[in-house]
Structures are given as structure tokens and as C-alpha cells.
Protein backbone atom coordinates (compact mmCIF):
# COMPACT_ATOMS: atom_id res chain seq x y z
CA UNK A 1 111.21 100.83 84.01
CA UNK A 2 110.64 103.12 81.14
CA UNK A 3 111.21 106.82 80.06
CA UNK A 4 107.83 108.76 79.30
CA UNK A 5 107.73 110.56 76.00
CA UNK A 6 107.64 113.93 75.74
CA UNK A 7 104.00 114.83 75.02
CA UNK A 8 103.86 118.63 74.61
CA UNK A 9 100.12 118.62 75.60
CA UNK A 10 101.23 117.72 79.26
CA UNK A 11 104.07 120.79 79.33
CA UNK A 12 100.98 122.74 79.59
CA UNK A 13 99.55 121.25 82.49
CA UNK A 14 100.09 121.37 86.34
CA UNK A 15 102.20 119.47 88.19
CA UNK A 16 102.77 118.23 91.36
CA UNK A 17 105.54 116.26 92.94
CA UNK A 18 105.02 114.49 96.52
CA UNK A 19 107.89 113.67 98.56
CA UNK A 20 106.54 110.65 100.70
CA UNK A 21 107.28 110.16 104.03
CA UNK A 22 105.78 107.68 106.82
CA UNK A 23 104.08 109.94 108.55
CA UNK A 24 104.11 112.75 106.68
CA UNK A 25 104.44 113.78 103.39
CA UNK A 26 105.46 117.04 101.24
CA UNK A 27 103.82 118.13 98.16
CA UNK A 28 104.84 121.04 95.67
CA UNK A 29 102.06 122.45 93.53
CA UNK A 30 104.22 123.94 90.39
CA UNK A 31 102.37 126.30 87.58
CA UNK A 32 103.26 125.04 83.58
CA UNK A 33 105.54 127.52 83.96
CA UNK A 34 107.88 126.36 86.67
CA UNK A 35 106.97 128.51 89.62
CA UNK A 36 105.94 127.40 92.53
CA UNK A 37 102.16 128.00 93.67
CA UNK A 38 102.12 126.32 96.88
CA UNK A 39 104.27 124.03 98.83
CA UNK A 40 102.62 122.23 101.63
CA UNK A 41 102.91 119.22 104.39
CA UNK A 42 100.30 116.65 104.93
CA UNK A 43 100.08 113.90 107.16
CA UNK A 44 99.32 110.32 105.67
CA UNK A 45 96.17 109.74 107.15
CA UNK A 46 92.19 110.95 106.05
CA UNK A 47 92.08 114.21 107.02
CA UNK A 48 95.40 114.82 105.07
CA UNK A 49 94.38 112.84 102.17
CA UNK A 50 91.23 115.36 102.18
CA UNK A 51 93.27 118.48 102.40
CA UNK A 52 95.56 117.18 99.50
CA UNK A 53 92.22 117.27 97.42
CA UNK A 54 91.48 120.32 98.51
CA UNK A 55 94.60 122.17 97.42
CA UNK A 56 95.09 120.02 94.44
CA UNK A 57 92.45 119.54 91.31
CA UNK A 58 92.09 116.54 89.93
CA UNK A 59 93.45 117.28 86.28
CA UNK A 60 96.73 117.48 87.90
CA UNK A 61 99.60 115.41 87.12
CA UNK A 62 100.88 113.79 90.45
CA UNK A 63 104.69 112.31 90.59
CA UNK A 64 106.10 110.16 93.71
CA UNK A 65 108.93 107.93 94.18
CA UNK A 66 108.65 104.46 94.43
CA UNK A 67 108.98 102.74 98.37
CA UNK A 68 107.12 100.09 100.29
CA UNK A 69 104.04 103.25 100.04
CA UNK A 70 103.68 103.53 96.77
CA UNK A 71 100.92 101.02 96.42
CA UNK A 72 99.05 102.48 99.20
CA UNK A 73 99.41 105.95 98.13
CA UNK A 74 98.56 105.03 94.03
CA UNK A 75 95.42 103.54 95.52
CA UNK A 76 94.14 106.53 97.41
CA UNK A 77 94.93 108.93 95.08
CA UNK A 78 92.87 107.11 92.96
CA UNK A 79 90.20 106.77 94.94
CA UNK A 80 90.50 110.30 95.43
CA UNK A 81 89.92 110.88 91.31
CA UNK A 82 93.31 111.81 90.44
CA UNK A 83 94.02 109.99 86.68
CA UNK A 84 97.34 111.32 85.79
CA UNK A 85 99.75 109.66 88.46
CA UNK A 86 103.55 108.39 87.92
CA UNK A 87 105.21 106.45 90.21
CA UNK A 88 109.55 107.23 89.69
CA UNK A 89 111.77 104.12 89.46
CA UNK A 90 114.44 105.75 92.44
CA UNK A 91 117.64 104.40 90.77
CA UNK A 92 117.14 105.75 87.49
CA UNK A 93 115.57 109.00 89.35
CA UNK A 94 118.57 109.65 91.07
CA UNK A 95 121.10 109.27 88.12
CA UNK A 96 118.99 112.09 86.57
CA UNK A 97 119.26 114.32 89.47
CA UNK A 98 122.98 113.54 90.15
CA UNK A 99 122.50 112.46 93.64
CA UNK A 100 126.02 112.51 95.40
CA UNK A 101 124.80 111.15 98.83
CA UNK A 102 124.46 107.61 98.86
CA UNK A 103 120.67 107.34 100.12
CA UNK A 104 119.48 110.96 99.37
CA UNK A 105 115.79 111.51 98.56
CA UNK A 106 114.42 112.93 95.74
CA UNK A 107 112.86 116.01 96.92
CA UNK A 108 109.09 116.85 96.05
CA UNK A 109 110.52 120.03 94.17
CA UNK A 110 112.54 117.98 92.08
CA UNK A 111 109.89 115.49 91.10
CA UNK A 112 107.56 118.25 90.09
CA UNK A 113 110.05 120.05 87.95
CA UNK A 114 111.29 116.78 86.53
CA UNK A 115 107.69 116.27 86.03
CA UNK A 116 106.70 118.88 84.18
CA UNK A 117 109.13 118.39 81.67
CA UNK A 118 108.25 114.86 81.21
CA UNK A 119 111.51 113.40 82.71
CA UNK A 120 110.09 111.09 84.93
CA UNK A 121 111.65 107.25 84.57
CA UNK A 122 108.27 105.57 85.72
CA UNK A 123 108.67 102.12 87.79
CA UNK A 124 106.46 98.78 87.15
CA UNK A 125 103.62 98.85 89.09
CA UNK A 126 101.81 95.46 89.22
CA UNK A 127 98.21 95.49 89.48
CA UNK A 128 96.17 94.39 92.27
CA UNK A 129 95.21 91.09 91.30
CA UNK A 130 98.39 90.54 89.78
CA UNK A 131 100.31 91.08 93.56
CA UNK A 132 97.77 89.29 95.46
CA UNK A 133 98.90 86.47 92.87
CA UNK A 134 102.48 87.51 93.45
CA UNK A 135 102.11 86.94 97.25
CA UNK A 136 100.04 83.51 96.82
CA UNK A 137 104.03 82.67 94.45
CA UNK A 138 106.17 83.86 97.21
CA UNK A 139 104.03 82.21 99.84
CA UNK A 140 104.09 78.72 98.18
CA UNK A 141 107.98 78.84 97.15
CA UNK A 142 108.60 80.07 100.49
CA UNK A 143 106.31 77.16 102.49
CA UNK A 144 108.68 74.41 99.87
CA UNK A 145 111.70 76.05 101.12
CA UNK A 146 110.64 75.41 104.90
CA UNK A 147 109.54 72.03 103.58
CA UNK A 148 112.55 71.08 102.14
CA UNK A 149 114.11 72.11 105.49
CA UNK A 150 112.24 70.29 107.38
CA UNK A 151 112.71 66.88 105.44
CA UNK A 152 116.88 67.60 105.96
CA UNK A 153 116.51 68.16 109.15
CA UNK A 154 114.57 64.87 110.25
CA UNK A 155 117.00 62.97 107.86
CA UNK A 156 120.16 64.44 109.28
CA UNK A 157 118.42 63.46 113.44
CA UNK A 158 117.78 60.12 112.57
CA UNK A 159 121.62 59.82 111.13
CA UNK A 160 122.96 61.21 114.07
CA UNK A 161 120.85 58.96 116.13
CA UNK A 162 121.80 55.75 114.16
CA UNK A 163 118.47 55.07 112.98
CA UNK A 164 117.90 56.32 109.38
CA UNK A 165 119.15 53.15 107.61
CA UNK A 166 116.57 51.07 109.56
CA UNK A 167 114.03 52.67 107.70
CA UNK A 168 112.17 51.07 104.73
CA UNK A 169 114.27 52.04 101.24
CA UNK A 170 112.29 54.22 98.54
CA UNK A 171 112.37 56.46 95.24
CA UNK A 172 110.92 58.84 98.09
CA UNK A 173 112.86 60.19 101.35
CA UNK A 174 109.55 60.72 102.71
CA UNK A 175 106.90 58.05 101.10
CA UNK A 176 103.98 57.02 102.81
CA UNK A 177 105.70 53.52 104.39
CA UNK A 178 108.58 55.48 105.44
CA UNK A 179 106.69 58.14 107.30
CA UNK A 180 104.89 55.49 108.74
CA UNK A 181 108.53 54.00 110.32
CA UNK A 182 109.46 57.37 111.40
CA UNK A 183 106.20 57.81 113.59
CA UNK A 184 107.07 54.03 114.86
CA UNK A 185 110.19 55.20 116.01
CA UNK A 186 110.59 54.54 119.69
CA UNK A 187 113.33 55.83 121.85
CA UNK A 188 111.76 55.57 125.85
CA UNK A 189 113.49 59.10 126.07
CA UNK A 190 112.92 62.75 125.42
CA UNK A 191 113.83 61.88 122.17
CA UNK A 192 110.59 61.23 121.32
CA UNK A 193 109.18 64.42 122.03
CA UNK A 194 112.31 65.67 119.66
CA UNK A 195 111.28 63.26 116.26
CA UNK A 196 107.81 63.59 116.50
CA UNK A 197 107.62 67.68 116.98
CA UNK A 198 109.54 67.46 113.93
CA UNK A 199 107.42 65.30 112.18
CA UNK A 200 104.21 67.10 113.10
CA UNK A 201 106.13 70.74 111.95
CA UNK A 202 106.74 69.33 108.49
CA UNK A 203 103.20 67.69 108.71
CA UNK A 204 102.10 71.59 109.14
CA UNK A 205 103.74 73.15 106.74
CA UNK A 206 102.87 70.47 104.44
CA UNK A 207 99.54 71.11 105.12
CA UNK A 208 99.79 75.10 104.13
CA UNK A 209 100.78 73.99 100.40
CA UNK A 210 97.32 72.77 99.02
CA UNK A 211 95.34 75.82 99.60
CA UNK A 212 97.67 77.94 97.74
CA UNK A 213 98.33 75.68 95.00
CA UNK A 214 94.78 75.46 94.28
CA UNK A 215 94.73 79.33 93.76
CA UNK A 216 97.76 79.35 91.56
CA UNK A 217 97.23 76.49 89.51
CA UNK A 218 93.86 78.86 88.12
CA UNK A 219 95.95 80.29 85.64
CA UNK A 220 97.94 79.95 82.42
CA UNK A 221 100.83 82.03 81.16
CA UNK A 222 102.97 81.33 78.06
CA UNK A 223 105.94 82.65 80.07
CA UNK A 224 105.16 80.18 82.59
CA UNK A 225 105.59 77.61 80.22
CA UNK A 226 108.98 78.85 78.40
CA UNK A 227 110.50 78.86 81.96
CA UNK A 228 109.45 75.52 82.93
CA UNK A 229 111.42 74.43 80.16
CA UNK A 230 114.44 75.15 82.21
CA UNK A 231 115.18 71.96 84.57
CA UNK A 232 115.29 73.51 88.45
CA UNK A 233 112.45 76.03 87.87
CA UNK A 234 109.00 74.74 88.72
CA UNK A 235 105.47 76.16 88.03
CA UNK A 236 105.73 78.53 91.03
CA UNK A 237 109.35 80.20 90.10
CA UNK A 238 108.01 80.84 85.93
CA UNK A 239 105.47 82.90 87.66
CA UNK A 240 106.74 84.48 89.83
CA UNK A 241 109.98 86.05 87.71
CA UNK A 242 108.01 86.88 84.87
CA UNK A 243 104.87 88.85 87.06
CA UNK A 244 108.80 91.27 88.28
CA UNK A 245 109.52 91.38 84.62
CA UNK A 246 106.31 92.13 83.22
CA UNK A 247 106.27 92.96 79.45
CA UNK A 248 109.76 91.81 78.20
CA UNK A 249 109.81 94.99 75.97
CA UNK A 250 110.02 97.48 78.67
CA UNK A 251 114.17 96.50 78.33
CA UNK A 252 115.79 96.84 75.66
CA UNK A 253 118.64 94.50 76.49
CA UNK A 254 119.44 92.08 78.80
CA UNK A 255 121.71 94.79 80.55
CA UNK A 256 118.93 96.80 81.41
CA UNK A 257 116.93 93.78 83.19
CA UNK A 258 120.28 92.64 85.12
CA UNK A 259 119.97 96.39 86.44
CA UNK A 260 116.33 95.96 87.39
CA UNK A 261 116.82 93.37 89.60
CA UNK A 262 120.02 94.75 90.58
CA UNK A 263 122.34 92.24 89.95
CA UNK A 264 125.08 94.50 88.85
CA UNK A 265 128.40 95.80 90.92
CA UNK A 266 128.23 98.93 92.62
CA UNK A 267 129.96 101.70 91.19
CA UNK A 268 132.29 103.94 93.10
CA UNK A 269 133.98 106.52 90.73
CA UNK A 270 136.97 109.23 91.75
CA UNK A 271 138.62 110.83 88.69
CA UNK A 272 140.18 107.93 86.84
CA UNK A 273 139.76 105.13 89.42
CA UNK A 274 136.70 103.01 88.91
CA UNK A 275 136.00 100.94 92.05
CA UNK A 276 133.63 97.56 92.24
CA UNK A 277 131.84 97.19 95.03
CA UNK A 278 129.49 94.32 96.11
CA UNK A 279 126.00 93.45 94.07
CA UNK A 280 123.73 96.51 94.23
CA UNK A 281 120.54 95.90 96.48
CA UNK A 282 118.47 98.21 94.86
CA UNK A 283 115.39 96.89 92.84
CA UNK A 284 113.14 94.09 93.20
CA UNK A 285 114.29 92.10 96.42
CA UNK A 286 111.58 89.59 96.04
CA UNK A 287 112.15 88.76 92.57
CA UNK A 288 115.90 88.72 93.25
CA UNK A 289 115.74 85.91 95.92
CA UNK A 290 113.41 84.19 93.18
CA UNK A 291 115.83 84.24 90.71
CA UNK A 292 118.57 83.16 93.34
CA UNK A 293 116.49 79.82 94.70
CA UNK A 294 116.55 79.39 90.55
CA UNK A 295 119.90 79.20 90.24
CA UNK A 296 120.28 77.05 93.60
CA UNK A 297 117.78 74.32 91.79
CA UNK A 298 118.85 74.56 87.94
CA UNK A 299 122.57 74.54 88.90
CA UNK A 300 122.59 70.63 90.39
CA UNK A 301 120.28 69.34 87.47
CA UNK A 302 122.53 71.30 85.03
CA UNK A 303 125.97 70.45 84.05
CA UNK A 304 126.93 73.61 81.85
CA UNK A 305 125.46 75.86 84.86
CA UNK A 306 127.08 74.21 87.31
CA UNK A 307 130.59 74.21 85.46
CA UNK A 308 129.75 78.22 84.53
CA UNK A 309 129.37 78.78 88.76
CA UNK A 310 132.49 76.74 89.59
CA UNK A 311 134.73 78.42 86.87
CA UNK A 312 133.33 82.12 88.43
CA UNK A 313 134.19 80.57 92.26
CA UNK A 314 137.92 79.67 91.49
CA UNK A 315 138.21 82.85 89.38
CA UNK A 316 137.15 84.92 91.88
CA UNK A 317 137.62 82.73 95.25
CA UNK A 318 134.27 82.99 96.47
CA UNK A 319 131.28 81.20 96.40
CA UNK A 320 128.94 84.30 96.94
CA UNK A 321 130.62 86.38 94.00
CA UNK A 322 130.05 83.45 91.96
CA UNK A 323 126.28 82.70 92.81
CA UNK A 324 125.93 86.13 91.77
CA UNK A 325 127.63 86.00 88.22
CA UNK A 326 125.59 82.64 87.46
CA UNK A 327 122.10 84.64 88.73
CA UNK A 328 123.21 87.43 85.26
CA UNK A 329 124.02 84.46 83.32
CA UNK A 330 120.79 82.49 84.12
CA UNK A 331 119.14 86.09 84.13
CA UNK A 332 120.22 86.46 79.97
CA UNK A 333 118.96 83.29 79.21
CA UNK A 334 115.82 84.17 80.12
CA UNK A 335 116.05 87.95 78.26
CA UNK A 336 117.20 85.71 75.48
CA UNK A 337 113.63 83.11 76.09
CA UNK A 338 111.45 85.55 76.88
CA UNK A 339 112.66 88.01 74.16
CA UNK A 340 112.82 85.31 70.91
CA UNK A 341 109.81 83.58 72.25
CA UNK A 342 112.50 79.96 72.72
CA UNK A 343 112.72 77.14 75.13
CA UNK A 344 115.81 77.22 76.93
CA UNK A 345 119.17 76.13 75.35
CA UNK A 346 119.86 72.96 77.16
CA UNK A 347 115.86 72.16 77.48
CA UNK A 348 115.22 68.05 78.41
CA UNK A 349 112.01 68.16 76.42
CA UNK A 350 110.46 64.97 78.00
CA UNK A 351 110.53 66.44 81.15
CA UNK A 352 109.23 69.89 80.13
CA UNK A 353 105.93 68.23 78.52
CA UNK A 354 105.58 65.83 81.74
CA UNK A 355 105.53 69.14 83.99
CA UNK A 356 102.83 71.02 81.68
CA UNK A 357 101.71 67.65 81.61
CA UNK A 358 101.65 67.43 85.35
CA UNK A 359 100.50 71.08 85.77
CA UNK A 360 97.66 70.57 83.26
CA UNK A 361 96.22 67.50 85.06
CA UNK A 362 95.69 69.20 88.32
């Protein structure tokens, strides 16, 4: 997120400030000046795209709020040759306009007077290619998740049923011979339906994976490479937090990033009492549950993290609470990497170069 400068050239110019909704939508057309020349509804469809271009030249600045739309509605207003558009990071937008109700919209009045004066707090919007590649991430960490799932849950059925130490030992829980014993497994019972179902669900998923990796493994990134320096965070994970972080710059502390991606308390203020609530949910969901599957992973491979989350748990007695406190602590590392340009603190540098190593010989 960052504040526009003023730029006294665009106090000159029109403004206009859309208040989005699903179906429809409500724009205010406001003169340099401040006054209102029209304020109208249109529905989110063609025909009230086309009337919106009708009412509205295409010199004019346009200002919306950020929601699941704003991608859609960026792209048609585009299309529709509108230059000048700003989409409003909602947090920050409604700190500005002193919001008192907890989920109160910013109203399309407000947005075009906040507009006008340059006041705007614009949100990161990714580019196209850049959230197709996004999606390809959250589809491959998502498929190793299920994966990993999978493998835990056939281990823990052939426990129960006795048979898991019959099978061959390995490096691997689920190496070639070993698969091979699980497929031999014979129960003369419905049993069988039960093992190999599972096996041919993990044989599935499995079978998901190559496709995307093949997309993803097309590109290079410096930041990719800084964060696979941490041990726990793959190729997949340093993409995917850095394409929510984008330029490092846009924060200018580590504060400001913890707030992007929301990992702060909830404030509740009344005269003199201040009043923590739970982690705020605001902000990039996506990138937040990437940066909490990081801390699952780098927390068992590292002893300093995992001491840091089990101080924070019998500080605080819970577990949750405490994931969350070692997701801003993980979370200024990586300000702290991303900012000085530095592997991470308690980098194992063998086993950074084998997985660049690893990632360059695919």
C-alpha cells in the first residue's frame, strides 16, 4: 500500500469515485471544484459498463475500493480507455474517513472527494500474468498439502490395522518398493476397497503436481532465492510471499508489512481503555495462510523458531496466539532479507545451494 503524492496538476481534474456493489454499482461525477455534477447507479453488466462511458470521459480520474471485483472492474475500465484509475487499500481508507461501524463502506462520495485531493491510499494490484502465476503457487502448495495428507492418512490405516511394520524399511515413507507392498496388501475384506481408494487418491493428486511445476519452475526471482535460504520454505512458498509483497519499498518498516497481511491485534479503543482483540483478518488472506504453512514447516527444522513459538504458547497459554506471534517474527525476518538484500540468520548453506541446485536442474 502506498500514499499518492500530491500532484497539483490532478487537483484540476475530474474525479469520480465508484462505490462497487455485486450487482450494482454507484458512481459520483465531482467537478475540480468539489461539487457534485452527477450521481448515478449502474448495473455491473455491458449495457451499464456502456452508460458509465457515456456519462464519464475518459480523462477522468476513477477511484474504487479494493474487493474480490476489483480485478474485474480495473480490467473493463480499461478496456473501456479510462488511464487514470486507483484502486483504495480499504483498511487504510477507512482510518482516513474515521469509520465507526465495524464493516462500513466507503461511500462513492467519499472516494471522489478523497480523490480529488489526492488522498487516496492505493492497494497492490498484481498484474495479470503475475496472478495467473500466483494461482499456478497456491495451486501447487495447496495439491502438497493434500499430498502430505494423504501419505498420513494411509500410514496412520495401516498402524491401526497392524500392518505398517510389515512393510519394506526406507529413507522414503512412500518409495517405490514400499508402494509396491502397500498395493500387495491383502485383507479378503472391505478393507481392500478402503487401502487401495486411498492409494489411488494420493496416486491422483500426485499426478496434479507435474503440470504445474513445469509452469512454475519457468522462472527466476532473486527473492525466490533469499527465501529458500530459510530451511521449511520451498521454491513454491519464496514465490508466492514475495508476488503479496511486491516491491519491498512500498513499507517502510517491518510494522507496516505485519499490517498488510494483517497479522496485528485488533484494536478496540474507549477513552483510556485499550482493548486487544484477536489477529485482524483484513488483508491478503492468501498470502497469510502462505506465510502460516511457513511457519508450520520452518518451525520443526528450526530450533530458535521453535523455542521462540513455545516461549509465546506458555506465555500466553495458547497454541493459536502463539502461531500467530511466530508468523510477525518469521514475517521481520523476511522485511529484514528482503530489505538488506541477506540470507536468513540461521541459513544451513549446504542445503540452500542443493535446493537452487535442485531447482536449477529441473
Amino acid at each position: 500500500m502506498k500514499r499518492k503524492k500530491v500532484n497539483m496538476e490532478n487537483m484540476n481534474d475530474y474525479a469520480v469515485g465508484i462505490d462497487i456493489g455485486e450487482k450494482e454499482s454507484v458512481a459520483t461525477y465531482m467537478s475540480p471544484s468539489g461539487d457534485i455534477i452527477e450521481e448515478f447507479t449502474f448495473s455491473m453488466n455491458s449495457d451499464g459498463y456502456r452508460e458509465f462511458r457515456e456519462k464519464i470521459p475518459s480523462e477522468t480520474r476513477i477511484a474504487f475500493e479494493a474487493s474480490g471485483m476489483a480485478y474485474v472492474v480495473f480490467n473493463k475500465l480499461k478496456s473501456l480507455g479510462y488511464d487514470s484509475i486507483t484502486v483504495a487499500h480499504p483498511k487504510v481508507l477507512s482510518w482516513i474517513v474515521k469509520s465507526k461501524r465495524e464493516n462500513d463502506h466507503v461511500d462513492s462520495v467519499k472516494l471522489a472527494k478523497l480523490h480529488l485531493v489526492n488522498m487516496i491510499p492505493e492497494s497492490h494490484l498484481l498484474s495479470e500474468e503475475d496472478r495467473i502465476f500466483r494461482d499456478l503457487l497456491i495451486q501447487r502448495a495447496k495439491f502438497g498439502q493434500e499430498v502430505s495428507r494423504m501419505k498420513t492418512s494411509i500410514i496412520s490405516y495401516l498402524k491401526r490395522e497392524g500392518l505398517y511394520d510389515t512393510i519394506p524399511e526406507s529413507s522414503e515413507n512412500f518409495s517405490g518398493k514400499r508402494r509396491e507392498a502397500m498395493e500387495s496388501i491383502k485383507f479378503n475384506s472391505d478393507k481392500d476397497i478402503v487401502l487401495k481408494t486411498m492409494l489411488r487418491r494420493l496416486k491422483f493428486l500426485e499426478d496434479q503436481i507435474p503440470p504445474l511445476e513445469e509452469r512454475i519452475r519457468a522462472r527466476e526471482s532473486e527473492d525466490v532465492k533469499l527465501l529458500m535460504s530459510i530451511p521449511g520454505i520451498d521454491y513454491y512458498l519464496a514465490f508466492l510471499l514475495p508476488l503479496y509483497i511486491g516491491d519491498i519499498k512500498r513499507f517502510p518498516n517491518e510494522s507496516k508489512l505485519a499490517s498488510f497481511f494483517s497479522i496485528v491485534p485488533s484494536n478496540r479503543d474507549s477513552s483510556s481503555i485499550t482493548r486487544r482483540g484477536h489477529m485482524s483478518k483484513e488483508g491478503a488472506s492468501t498470502g497469510r495462510w502462505a506465510l502460516s504453512m511457513a511457519v508450520d514447516t520452518v518451525k520443526i527444522r528450526n530450533k530458535p523458531i521453535m523455542e521462540y513459538y513455545n516461549h509465546q504458547k506458555e506465555r500466553t497459554g495458547s497454541g493459536k496466539l502463539a502461531h500467530v506471534l511466530t508468523m510477525r517474527k518469521l514475517l521481520r525476518m523476511i522485511y529484514f532479507m528482503l530489505s538488506n538484500r541477506k540470507p536468513w540468520k540461521y541459513e544451513n548453506v549446504m542445503l540452500t545451494e542443493r535446493k537452487v541446485s535442485d531447482l536449477e536442474d529441473d
